[in-house]
Protein backbone atom coordinates (compact mmCIF):
# COMPACT_ATOMS: atom_id res chain seq x y z
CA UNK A 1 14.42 -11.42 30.05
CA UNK A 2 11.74 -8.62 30.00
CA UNK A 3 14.26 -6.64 27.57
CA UNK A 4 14.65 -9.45 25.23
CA UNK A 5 10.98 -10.39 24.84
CA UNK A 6 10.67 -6.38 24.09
CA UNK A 7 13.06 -6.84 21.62
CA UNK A 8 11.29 -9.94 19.75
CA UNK A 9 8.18 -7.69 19.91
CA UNK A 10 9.29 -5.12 18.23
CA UNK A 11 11.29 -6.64 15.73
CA UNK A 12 7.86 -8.66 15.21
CA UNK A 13 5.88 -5.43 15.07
CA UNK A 14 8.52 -3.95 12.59
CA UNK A 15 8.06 -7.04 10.24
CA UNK A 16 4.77 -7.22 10.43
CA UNK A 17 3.71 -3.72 9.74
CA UNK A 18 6.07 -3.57 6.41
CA UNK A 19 4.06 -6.85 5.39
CA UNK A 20 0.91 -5.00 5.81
CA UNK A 21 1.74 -1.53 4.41
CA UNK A 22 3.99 -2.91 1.46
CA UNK A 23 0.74 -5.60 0.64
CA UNK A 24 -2.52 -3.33 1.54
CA UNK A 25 -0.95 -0.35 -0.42
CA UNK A 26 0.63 -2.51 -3.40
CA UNK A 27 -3.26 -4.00 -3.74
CA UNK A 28 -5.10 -0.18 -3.77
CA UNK A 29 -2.81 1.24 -5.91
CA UNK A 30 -2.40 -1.51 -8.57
CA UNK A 31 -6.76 -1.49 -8.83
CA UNK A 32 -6.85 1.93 -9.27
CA UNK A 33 -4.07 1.69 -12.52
CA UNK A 34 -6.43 -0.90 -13.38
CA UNK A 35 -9.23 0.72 -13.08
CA UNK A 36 -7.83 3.97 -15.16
CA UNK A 37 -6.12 1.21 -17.90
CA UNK A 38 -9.56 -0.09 -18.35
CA UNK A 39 -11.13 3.14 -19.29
CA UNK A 40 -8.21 3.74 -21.22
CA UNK A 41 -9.37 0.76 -23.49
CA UNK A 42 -13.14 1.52 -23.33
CA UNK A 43 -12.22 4.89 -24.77
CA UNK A 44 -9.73 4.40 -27.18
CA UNK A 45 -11.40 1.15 -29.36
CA UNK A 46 -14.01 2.39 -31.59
CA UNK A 47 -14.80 -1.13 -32.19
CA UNK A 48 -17.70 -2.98 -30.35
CA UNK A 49 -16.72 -6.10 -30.65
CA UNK A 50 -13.54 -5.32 -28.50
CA UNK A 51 -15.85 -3.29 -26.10
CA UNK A 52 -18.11 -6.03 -25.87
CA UNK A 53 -14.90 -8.06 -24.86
CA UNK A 54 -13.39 -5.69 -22.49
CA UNK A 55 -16.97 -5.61 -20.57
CA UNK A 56 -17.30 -9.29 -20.15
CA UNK A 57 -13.86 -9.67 -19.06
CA UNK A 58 -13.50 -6.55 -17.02
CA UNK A 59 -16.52 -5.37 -15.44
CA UNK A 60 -16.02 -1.83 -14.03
CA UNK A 61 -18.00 -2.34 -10.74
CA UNK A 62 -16.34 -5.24 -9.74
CA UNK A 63 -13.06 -2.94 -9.93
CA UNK A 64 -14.59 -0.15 -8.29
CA UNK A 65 -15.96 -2.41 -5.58
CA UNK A 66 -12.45 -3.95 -5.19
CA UNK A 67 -10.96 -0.42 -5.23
CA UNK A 68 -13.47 0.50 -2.64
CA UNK A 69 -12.54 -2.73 -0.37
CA UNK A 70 -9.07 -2.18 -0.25
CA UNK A 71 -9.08 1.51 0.43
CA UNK A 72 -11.55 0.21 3.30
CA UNK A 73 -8.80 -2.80 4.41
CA UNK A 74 -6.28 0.46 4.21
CA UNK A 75 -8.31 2.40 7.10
CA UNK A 76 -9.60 -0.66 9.03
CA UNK A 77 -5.96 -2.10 9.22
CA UNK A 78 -5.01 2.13 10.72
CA UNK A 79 -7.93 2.14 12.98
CA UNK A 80 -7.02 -1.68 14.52
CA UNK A 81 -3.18 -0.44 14.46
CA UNK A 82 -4.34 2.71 16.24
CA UNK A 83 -6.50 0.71 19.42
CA UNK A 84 -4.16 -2.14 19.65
CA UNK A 85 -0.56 -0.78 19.38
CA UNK A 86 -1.11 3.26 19.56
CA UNK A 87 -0.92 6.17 17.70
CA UNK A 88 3.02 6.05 17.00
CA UNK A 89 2.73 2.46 15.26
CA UNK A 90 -0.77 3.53 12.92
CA UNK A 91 1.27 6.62 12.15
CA UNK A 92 4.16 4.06 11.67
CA UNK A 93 1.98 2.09 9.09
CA UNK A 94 0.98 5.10 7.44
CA UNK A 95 4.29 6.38 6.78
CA UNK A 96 5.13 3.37 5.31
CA UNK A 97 2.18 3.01 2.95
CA UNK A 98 3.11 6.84 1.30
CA UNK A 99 6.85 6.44 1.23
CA UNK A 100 6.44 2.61 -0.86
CA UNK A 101 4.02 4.64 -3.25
CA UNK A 102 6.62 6.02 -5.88
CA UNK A 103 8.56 2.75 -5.93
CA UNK A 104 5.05 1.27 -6.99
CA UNK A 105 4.21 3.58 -9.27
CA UNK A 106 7.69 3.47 -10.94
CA UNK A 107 7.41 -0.85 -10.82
CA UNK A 108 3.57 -0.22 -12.20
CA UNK A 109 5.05 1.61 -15.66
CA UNK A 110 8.29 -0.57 -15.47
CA UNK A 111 10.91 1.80 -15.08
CA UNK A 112 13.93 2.37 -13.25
CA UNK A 113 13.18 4.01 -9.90
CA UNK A 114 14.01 7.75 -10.20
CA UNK A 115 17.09 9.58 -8.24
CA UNK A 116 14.44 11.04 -5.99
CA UNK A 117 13.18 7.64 -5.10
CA UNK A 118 16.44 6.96 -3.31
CA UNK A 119 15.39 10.27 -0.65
CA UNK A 120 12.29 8.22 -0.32
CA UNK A 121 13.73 4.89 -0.03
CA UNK A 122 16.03 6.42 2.61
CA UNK A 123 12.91 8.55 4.52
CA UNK A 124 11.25 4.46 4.75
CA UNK A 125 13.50 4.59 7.84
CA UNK A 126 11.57 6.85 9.91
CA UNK A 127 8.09 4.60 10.28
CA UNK A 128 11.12 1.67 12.00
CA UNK A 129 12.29 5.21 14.10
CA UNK A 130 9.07 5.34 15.05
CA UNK A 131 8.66 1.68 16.21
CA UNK A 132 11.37 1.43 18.29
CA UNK A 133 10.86 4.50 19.91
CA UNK A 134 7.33 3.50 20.79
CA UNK A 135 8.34 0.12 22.46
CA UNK A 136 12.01 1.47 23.73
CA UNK A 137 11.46 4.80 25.22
């Protein structure tokens, strides 16, 4: 009995922490390529009536502030994995929040994921390695 409630743990672990990583690092990343596409437009319209448009609409503090927030949610959500489950599951989490970043990117621009991509996809494995080792062994 002890084995299979282990079991359900970890599987619950492993589901929950690719929820987490896949969401908290999806959120950061896609504010800061708004953040950049925004100055992008600011720069590149010499027109102030568009200006005027692009800073009603898109304010660049509340960006920054919601850049800010979810880089905080990022280390909040590693420092609560870290005191709750240990340091093999926040370095779990971690892993899984770099190795989803090229995918991201390469969804971001809407292209193909690259050949290299596939190593990454593939090195994803490691942070569910990790996991089970922590709860297994």
């Amino acid at each position: 009995m002890n084995t299979f409630l282990l079991l359900l743990k970890t599987i619950g672990v492993i589901v929950f922490t690719t929820l987490l990583a896949t969401n908290l690092i999806g959120l950061f990343i896609r504010t800061l390529y708004q953040r950049i596409n925004i100055d992008r437009l600011r720069r590149g319209d010499d027109n102030p009536y568009m200006k005027e448009i692009i800073d009603e609409f898109a304010p660049k503090k509340n960006v920054n502030f919601i850049a800010f927030l979810f880089g905080l949610f990022i280390l909040v959500a590693l420092f609560l994995y870290y005191k709750y489950f240990g340091l093999l599951i926040a370095i779990a989490l971690l892993l899984m929040m770099v190795f989803r970043i090229p995918d991201l990117v390469d969804s971001i621009h809407g292209r193909n994921p690259d050949k290299k991509n596939y190593f990454l996809t593939f090195l994803a494995w490691i942070p569910i390695v990790l996991i089970i080792w922590n709860y297994f062994f």
